[in-house]
C-alpha atoms as a PDB file:
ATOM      1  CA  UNK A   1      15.536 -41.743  -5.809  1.00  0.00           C
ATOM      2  CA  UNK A   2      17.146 -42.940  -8.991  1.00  0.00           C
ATOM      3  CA  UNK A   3      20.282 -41.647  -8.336  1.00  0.00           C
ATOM      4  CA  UNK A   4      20.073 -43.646  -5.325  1.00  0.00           C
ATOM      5  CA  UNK A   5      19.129 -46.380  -6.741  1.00  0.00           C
ATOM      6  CA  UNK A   6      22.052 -46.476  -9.489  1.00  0.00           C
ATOM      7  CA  UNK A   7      24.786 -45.990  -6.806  1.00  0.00           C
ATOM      8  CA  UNK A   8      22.977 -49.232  -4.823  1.00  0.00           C
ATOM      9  CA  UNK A   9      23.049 -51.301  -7.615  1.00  0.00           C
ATOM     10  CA  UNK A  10      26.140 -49.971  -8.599  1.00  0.00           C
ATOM     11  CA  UNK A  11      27.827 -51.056  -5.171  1.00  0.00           C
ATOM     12  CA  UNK A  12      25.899 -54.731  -5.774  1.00  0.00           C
ATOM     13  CA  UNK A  13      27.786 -54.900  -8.956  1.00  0.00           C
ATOM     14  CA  UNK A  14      31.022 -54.407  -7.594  1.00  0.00           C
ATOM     15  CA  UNK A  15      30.183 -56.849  -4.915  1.00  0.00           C
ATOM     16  CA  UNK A  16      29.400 -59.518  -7.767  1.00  0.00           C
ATOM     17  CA  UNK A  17      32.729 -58.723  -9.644  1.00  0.00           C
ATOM     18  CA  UNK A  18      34.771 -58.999  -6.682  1.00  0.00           C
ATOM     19  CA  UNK A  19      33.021 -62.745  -5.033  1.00  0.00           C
ATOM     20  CA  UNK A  20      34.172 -65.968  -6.462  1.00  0.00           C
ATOM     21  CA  UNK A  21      30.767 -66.942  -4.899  1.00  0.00           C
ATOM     22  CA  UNK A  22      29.604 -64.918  -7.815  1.00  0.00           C
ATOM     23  CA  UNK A  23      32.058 -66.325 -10.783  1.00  0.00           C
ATOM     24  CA  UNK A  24      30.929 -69.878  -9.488  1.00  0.00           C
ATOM     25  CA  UNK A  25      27.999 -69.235 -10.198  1.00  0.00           C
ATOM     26  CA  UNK A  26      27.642 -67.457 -13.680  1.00  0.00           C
ATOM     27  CA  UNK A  27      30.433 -70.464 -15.158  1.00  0.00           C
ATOM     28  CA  UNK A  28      27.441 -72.814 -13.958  1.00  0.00           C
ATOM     29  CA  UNK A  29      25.165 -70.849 -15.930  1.00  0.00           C
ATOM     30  CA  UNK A  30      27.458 -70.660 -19.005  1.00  0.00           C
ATOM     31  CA  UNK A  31      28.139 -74.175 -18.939  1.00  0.00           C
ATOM     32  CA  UNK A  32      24.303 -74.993 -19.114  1.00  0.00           C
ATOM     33  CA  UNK A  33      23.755 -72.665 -21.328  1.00  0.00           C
ATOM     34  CA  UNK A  34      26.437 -74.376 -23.632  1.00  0.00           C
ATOM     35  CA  UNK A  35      25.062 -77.272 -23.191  1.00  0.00           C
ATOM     36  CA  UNK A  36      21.357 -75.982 -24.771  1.00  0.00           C
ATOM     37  CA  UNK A  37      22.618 -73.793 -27.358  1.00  0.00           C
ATOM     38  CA  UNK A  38      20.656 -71.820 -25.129  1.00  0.00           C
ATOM     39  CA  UNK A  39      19.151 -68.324 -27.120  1.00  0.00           C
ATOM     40  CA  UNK A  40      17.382 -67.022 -24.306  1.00  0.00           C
ATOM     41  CA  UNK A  41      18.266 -67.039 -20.532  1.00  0.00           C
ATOM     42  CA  UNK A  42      15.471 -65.983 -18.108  1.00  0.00           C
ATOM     43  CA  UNK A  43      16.068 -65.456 -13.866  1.00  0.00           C
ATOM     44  CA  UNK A  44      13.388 -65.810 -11.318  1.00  0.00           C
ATOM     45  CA  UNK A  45      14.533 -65.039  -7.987  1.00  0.00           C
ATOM     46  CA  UNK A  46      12.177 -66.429  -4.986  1.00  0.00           C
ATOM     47  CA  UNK A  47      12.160 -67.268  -1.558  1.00  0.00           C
ATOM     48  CA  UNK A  48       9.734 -70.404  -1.763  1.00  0.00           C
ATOM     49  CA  UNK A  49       8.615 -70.397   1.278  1.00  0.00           C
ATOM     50  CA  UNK A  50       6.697 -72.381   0.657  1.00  0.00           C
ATOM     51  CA  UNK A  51       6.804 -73.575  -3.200  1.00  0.00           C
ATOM     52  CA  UNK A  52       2.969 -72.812  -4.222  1.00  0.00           C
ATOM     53  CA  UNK A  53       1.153 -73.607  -7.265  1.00  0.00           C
ATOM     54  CA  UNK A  54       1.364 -70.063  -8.342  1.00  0.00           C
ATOM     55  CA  UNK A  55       4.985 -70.515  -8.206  1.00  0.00           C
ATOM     56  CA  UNK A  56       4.885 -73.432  -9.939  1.00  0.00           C
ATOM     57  CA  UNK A  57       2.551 -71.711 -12.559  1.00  0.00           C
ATOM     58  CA  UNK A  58       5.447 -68.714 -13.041  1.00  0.00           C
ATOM     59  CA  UNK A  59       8.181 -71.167 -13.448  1.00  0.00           C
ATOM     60  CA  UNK A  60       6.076 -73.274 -16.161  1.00  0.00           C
ATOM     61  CA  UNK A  61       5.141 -70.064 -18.532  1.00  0.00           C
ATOM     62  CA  UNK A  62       9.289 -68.441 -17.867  1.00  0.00           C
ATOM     63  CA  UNK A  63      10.017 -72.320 -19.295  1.00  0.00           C
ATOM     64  CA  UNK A  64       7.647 -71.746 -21.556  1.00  0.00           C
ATOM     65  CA  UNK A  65       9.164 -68.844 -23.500  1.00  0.00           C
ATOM     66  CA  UNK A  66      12.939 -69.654 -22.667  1.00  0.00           C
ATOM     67  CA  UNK A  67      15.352 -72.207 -23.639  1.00  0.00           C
ATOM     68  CA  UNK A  68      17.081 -71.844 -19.948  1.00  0.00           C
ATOM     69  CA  UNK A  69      15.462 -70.792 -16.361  1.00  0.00           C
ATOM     70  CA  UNK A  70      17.735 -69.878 -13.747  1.00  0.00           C
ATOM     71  CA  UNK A  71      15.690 -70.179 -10.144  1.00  0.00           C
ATOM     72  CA  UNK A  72      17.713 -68.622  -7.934  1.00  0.00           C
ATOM     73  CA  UNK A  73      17.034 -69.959  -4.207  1.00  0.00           C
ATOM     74  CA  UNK A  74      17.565 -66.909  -2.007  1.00  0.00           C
ATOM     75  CA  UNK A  75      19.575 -68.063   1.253  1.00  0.00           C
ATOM     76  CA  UNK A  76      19.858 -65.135   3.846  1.00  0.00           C
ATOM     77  CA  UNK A  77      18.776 -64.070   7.048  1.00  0.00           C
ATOM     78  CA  UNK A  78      17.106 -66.708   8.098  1.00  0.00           C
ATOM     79  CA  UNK A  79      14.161 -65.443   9.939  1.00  0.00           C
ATOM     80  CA  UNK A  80      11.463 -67.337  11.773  1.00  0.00           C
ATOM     81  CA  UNK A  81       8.821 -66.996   9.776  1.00  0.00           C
ATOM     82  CA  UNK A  82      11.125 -68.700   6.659  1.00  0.00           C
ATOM     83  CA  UNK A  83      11.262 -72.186   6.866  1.00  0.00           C
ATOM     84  CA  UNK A  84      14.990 -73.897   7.038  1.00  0.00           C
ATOM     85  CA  UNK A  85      16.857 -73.072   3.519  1.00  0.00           C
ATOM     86  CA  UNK A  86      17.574 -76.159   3.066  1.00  0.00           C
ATOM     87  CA  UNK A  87      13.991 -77.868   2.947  1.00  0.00           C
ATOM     88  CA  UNK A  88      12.999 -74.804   0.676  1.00  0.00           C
ATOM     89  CA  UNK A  89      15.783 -76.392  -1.751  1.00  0.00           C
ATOM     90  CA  UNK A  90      14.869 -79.275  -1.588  1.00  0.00           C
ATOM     91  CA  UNK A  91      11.263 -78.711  -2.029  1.00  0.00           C
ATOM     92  CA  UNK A  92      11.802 -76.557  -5.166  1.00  0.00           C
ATOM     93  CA  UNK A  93      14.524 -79.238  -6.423  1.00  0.00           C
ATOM     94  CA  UNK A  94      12.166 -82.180  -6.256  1.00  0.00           C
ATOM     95  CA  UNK A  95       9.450 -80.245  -8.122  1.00  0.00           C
ATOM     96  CA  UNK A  96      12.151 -79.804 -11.041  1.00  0.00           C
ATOM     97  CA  UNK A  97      13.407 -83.080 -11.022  1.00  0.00           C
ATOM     98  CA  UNK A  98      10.039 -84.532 -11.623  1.00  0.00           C
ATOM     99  CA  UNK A  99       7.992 -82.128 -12.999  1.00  0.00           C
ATOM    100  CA  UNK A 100       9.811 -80.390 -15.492  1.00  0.00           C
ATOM    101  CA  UNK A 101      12.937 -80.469 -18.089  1.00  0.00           C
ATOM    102  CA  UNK A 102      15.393 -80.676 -15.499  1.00  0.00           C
ATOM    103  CA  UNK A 103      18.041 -79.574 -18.287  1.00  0.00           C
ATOM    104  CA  UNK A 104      16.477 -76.699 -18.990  1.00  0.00           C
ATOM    105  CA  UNK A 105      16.016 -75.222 -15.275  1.00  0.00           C
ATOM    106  CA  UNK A 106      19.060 -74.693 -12.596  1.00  0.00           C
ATOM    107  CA  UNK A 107      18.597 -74.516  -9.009  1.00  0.00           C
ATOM    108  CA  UNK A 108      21.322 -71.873  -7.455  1.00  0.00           C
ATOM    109  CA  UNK A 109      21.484 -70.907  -3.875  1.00  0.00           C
ATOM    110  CA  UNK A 110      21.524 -66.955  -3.829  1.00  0.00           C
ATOM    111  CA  UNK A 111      23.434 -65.749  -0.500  1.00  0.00           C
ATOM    112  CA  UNK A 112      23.040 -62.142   0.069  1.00  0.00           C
ATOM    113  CA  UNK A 113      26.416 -62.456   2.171  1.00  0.00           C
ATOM    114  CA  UNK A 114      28.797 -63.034  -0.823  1.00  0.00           C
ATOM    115  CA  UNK A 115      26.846 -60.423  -2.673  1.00  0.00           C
ATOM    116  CA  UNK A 116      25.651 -57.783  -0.181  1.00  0.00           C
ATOM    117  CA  UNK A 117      22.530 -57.542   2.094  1.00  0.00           C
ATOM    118  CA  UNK A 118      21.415 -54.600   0.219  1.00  0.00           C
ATOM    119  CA  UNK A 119      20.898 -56.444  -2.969  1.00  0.00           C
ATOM    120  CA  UNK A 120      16.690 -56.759  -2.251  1.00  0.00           C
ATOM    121  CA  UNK A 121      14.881 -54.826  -4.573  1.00  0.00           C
ATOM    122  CA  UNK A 122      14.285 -55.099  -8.516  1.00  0.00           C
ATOM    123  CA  UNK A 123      16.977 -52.825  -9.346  1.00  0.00           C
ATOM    124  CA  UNK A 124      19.500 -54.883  -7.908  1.00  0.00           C
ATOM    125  CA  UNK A 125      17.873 -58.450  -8.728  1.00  0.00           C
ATOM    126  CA  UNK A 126      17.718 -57.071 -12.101  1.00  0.00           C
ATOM    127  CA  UNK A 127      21.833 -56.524 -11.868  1.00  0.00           C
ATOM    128  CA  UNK A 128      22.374 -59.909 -10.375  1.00  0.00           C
ATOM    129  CA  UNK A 129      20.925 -61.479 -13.049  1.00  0.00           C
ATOM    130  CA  UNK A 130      22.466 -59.521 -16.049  1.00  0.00           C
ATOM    131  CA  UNK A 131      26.297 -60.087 -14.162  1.00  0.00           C
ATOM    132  CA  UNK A 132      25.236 -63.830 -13.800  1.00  0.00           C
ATOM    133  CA  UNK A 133      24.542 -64.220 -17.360  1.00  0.00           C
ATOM    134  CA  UNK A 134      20.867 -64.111 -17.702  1.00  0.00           C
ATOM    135  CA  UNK A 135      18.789 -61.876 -20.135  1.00  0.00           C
ATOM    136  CA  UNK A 136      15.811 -61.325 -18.487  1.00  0.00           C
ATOM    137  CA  UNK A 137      14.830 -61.409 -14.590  1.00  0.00           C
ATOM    138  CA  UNK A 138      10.951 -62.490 -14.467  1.00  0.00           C
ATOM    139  CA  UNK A 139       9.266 -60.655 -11.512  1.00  0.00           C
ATOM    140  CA  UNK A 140       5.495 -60.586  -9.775  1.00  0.00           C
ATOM    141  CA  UNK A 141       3.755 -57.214 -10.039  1.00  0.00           C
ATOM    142  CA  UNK A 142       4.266 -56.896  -6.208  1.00  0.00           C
ATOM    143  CA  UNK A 143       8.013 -57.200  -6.549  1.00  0.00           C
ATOM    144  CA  UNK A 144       9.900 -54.758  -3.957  1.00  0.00           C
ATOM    145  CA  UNK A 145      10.570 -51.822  -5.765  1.00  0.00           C
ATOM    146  CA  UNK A 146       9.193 -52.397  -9.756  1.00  0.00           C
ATOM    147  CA  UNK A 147       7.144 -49.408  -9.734  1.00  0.00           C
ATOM    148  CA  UNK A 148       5.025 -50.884 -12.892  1.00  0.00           C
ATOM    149  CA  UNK A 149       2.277 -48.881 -14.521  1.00  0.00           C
ATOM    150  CA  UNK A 150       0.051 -49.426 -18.244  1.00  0.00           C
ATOM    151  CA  UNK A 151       1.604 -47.362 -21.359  1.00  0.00           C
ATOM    152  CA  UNK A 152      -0.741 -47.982 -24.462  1.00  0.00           C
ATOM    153  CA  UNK A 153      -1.992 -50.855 -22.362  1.00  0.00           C
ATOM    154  CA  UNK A 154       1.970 -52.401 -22.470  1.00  0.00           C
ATOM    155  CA  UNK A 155       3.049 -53.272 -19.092  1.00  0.00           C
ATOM    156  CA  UNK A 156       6.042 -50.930 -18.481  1.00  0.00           C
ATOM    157  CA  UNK A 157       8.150 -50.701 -15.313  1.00  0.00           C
ATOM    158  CA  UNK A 158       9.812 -47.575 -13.705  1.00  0.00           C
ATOM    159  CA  UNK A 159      13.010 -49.879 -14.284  1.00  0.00           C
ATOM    160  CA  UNK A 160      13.179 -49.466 -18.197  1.00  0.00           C
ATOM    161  CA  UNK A 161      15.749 -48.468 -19.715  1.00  0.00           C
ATOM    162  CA  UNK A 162      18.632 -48.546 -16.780  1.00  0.00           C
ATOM    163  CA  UNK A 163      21.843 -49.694 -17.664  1.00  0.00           C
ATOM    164  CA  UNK A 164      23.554 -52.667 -16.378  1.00  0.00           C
ATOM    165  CA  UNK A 165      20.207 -54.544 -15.885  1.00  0.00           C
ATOM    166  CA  UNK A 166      18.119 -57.551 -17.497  1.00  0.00           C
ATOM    167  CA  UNK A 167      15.340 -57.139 -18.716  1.00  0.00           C
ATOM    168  CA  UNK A 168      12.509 -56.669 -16.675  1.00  0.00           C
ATOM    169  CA  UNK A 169       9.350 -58.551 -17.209  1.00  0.00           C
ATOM    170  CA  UNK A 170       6.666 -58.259 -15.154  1.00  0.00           C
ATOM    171  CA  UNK A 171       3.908 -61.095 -14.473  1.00  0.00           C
ATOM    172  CA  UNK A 172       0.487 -60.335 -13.470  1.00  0.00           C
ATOM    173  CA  UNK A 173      -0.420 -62.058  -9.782  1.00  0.00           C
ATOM    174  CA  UNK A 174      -1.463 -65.685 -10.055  1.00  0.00           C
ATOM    175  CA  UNK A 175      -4.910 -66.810  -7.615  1.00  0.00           C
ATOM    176  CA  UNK A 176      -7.241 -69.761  -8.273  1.00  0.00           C
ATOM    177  CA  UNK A 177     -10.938 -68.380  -9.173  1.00  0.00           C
ATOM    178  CA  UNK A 178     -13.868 -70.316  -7.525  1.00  0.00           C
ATOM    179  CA  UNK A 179     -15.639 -69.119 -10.796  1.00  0.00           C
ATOM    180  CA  UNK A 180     -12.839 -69.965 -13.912  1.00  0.00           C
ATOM    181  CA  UNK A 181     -12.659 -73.303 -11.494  1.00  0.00           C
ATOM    182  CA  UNK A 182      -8.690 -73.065 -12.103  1.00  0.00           C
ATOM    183  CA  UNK A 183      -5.720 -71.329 -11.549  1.00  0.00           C
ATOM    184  CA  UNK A 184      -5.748 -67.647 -12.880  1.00  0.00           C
ATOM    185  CA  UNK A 185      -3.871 -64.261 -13.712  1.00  0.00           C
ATOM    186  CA  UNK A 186      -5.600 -61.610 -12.224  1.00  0.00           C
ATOM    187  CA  UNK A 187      -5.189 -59.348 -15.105  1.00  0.00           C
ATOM    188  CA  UNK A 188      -7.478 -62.339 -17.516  1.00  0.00           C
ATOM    189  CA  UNK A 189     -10.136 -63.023 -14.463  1.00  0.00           C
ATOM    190  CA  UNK A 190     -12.846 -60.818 -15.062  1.00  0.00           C
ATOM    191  CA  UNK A 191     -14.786 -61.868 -11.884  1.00  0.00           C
ATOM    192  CA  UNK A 192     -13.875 -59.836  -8.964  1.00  0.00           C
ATOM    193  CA  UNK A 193     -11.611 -60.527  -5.538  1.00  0.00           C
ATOM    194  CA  UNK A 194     -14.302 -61.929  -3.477  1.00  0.00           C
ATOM    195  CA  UNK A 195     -13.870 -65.404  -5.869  1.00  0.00           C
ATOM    196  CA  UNK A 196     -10.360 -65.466  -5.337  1.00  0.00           C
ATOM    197  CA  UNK A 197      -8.137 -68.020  -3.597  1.00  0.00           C
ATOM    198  CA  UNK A 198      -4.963 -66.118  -2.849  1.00  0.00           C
ATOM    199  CA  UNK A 199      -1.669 -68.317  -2.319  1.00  0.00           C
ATOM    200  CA  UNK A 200      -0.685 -66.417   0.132  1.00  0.00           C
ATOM    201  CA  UNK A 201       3.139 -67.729   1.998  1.00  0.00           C
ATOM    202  CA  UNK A 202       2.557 -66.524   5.258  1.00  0.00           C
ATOM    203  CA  UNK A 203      -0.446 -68.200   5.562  1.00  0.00           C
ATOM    204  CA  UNK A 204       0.713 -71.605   4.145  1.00  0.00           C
ATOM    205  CA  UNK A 205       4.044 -71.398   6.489  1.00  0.00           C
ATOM    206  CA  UNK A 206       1.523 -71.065   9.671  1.00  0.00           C
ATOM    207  CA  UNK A 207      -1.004 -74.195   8.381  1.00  0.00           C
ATOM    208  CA  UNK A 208       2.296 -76.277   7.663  1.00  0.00           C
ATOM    209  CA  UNK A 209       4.109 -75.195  11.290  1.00  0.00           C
ATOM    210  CA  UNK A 210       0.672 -76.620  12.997  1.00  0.00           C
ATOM    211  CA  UNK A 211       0.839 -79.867  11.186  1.00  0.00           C
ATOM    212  CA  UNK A 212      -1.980 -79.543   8.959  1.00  0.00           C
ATOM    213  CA  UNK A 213      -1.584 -80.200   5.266  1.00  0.00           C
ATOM    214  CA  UNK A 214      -2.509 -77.154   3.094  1.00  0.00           C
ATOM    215  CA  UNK A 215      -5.271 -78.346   0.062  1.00  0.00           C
ATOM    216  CA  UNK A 216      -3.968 -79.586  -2.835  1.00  0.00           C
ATOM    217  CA  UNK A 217      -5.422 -76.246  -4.815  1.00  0.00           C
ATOM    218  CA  UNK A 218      -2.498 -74.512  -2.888  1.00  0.00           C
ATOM    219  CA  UNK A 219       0.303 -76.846  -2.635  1.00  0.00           C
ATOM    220  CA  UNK A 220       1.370 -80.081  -4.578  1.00  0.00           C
ATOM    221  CA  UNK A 221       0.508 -82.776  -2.016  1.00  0.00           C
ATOM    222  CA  UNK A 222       3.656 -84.274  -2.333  1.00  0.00           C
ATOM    223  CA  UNK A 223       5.611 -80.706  -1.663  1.00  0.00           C
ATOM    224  CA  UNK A 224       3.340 -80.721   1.369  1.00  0.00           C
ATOM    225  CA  UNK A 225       4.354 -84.238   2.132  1.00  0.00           C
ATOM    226  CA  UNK A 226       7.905 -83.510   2.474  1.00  0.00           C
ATOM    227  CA  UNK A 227       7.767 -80.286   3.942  1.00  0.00           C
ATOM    228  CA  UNK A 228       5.664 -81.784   7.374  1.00  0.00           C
ATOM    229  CA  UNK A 229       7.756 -84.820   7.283  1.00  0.00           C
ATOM    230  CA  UNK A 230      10.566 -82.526   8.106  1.00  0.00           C
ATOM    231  CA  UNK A 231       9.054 -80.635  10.434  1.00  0.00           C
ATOM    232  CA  UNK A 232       7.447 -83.157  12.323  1.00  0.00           C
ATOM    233  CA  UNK A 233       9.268 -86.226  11.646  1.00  0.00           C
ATOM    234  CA  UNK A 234       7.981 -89.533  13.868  1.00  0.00           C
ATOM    235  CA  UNK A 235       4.896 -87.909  14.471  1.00  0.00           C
ATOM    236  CA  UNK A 236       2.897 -90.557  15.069  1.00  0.00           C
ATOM    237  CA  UNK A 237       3.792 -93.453  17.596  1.00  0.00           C
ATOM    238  CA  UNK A 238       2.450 -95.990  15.461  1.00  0.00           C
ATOM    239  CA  UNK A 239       1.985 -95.045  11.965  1.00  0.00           C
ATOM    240  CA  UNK A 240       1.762 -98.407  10.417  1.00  0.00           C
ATOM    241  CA  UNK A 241      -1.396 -98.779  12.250  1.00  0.00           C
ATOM    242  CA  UNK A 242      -2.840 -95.607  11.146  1.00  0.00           C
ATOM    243  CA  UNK A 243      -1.612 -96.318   7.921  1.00  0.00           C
ATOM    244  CA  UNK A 244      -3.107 -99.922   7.589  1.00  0.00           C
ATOM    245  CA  UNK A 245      -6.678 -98.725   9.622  1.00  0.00           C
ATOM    246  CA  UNK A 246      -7.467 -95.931   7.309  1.00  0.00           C
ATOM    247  CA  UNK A 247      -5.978 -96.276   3.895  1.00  0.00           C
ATOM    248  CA  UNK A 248      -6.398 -99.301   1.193  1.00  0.00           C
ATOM    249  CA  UNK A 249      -3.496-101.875   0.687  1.00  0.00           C
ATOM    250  CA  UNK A 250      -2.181-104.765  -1.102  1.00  0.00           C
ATOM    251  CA  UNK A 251      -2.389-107.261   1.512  1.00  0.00           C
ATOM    252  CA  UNK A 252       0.742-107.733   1.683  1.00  0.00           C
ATOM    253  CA  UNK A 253       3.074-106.410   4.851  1.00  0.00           C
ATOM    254  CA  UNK A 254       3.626-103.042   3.606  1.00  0.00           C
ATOM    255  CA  UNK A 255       6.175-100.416   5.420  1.00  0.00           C
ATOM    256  CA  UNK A 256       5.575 -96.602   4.649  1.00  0.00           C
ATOM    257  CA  UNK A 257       7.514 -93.346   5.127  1.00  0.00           C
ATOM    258  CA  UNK A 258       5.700 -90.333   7.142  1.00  0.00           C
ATOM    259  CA  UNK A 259       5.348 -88.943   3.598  1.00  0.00           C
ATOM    260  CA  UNK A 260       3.467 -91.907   2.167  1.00  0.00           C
ATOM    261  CA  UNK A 261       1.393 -90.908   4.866  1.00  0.00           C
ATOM    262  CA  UNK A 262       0.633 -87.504   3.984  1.00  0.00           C
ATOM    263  CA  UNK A 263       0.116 -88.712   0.449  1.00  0.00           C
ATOM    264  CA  UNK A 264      -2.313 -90.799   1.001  1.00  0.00           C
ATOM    265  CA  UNK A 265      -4.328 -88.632   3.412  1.00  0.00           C
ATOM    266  CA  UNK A 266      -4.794 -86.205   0.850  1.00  0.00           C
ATOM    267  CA  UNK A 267      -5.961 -88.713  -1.461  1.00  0.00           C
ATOM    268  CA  UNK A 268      -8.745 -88.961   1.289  1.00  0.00           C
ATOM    269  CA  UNK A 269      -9.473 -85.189   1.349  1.00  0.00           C
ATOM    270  CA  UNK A 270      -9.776 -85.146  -2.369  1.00  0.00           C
ATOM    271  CA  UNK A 271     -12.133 -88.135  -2.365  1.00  0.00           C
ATOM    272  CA  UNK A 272     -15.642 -86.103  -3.287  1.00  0.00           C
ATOM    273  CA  UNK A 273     -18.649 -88.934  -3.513  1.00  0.00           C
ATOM    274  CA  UNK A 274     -19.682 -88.024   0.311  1.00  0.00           C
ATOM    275  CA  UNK A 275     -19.200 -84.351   0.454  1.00  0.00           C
END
C-alpha cells in the first residue's frame, strides 16, 4: 500500500514539474508570499460545493495560525451533483473579499488535467501543496486516504513522515450543536450526535437545485443568495411586486436584484417574535 502510494505521488510530482499550469501557479504563491514576508504558508484544498459555514469556520482558524492561506478551488470532472466551477469560485471569492484579509488568502483554480486525475487522495494533495510552495496542507478527519489515529492523545496521521509532502494537519469535523447553541468541533462537544446539525454538501446542493434557500445556520445568506440567483435567474415574473408586498422599504421607487430578494427573505425566516 505505501509503496503504492509513493510511486502515485511520485508520478503527481512529475506531472507538477513538467505543467506550466503548475509553475503559474507556485510564482503566484511566491509573489504573495513576498509580498507578506510570509513565515508560514498553509493549503486547503476543497471542492465547495457548496461553501458552508464549516468551511468557512476551517478557513478562519488555517488564517488564524498562518500568515498566508492558499484555497485551492478544485476544477475537474464536472459531475452533476457539483454545481458549475465557476459559481463555486465565485461563491468562495466573494466570501474572501468581504469577509476576510483578502491579502492574506489566494483563490487558485486546481485542474486535475494539468496535474493528473490521479492526484485525489492526501498523499498526493499533500505533494501538490509542498511543489506549490506551501508548508502545510490543512485536511478534515474524513479526508480520502489520511488514515489518522490518537498517539499520546496527539493527532497523528498514517501520512507522517513521507518525503516530498507538507505537513499534514488534521482538523476535527465541524457541526453546529443544538446544545453549545453554536458552531462546534466534534472532538470539544461533549453532547452526543443526536444534537448535531451536520453541514452536509450533498444535502445543501439538493435544497439549493429545488430553489429553496438553505438556513442561515448552514450557509451565509448572501452565499445562498448568489448561488439560486444563478441557478434560477428571473424566477419570478414580477419580482418588484413581491419585493414591494412583502418586505419593508424606503418609499421611494426602489429596483432590486433576484439576490436582494433572497436577502431579504431570509431576514424574514430569521425574524423570531411569532415563532
Amino acid at each position: 500500500m505505501a509503496s503504492r502510494r509513493n510511486e502515485e505521488a511520485a508520478e503527481c510530482l512529475k506531472k507538477l514539474e513538467s505543467s506550466d499550469y503548475a509553475k503559474n501557479i507556485k510564482q503566484q504563491i511566491e509573489e504573495a508570499k513576498a509580498a507578506l514576508s510570509a513565515v508560514s504558508t498553509s493549503a486547503i484544498i476543497m471542492v465547495a460545493n457548496p461553501f458552508h459555514r464549516a468551511h468557512e469556520r476551517l478557513v478562519r482558524i488555517t488564517l488564524e495560525k498562518n500568515d498566508l492561506v492558499v484555497i485551492f478551488l478544485l476544477d475537474s470532472h464536472e459531475r452533476e451533483e457539483l454545481l458549475p466551477f465557476a459559481l463555486r469560485k465565485k461563491t468562495l471569492q466573494y466570501f474572501v473579499e468581504n469577509y476576510l484579509h483578502k491579502n492574506r488568502v489566494l483563490v487558485i483554480p486546481l485542474n486535475s488535467e494539468y496535474i493528473g486525475a490521479d492526484c485525489a487522495d492526501a498523499a498526493n494533495h499533500g505533494v501538490v501543496a509542498k511543489s506549490l510552495g506551501c508548508d502545510t496542507l490543512v485536511v478534515g478527519e474524513h479526508h480520502n486516504g489520511i488514515g489518522f489515529y490518537y498517539d499520546n492523545n496527539h493527532l497523528r496521521t498514517s501520512l507522517d513522515g513521507y518525503e516530498g509532502l507538507a505537513r499534514i494537519e488534521v482538523v476535527s469535523r465541524f457541526v453546529f450543536c443544538n446544545e453549545c447553541n453554536t458552531l462546534v468541533s466534534t472532538r470539544t462537544c461533549p453532547h452526543g450526535m443526536h444534537h448535531h446539525i451536520k453541514y452536509n454538501s450533498s444535502s445543501l446542493v439538493a435544497l439549493l437545485k429545488e430553489g429553496i434557500l438553505p438556513p442561515a445556520v448552514l450557509m451565509r445568506k448572501d452565499i445562498s443568495a448568489i448561488i439560486l440567483s444563478s441557478i434560477y435567474p428571473n424566477r419570478f415574473k414580477n419580482i418588484a411586486q413581491i419585493y414591494n408586498d412583502l418586505f419593508p422599504g424606503t418609499g421611494l421607487i426602489e429596483t432590486h436584484s433576484d439576490e436582494d430578494f433572497y436577502m431579504e427573505l431570509m431576514k424574514l425566516y430569521q425574524t423570531t417574535s411569532l415563532t
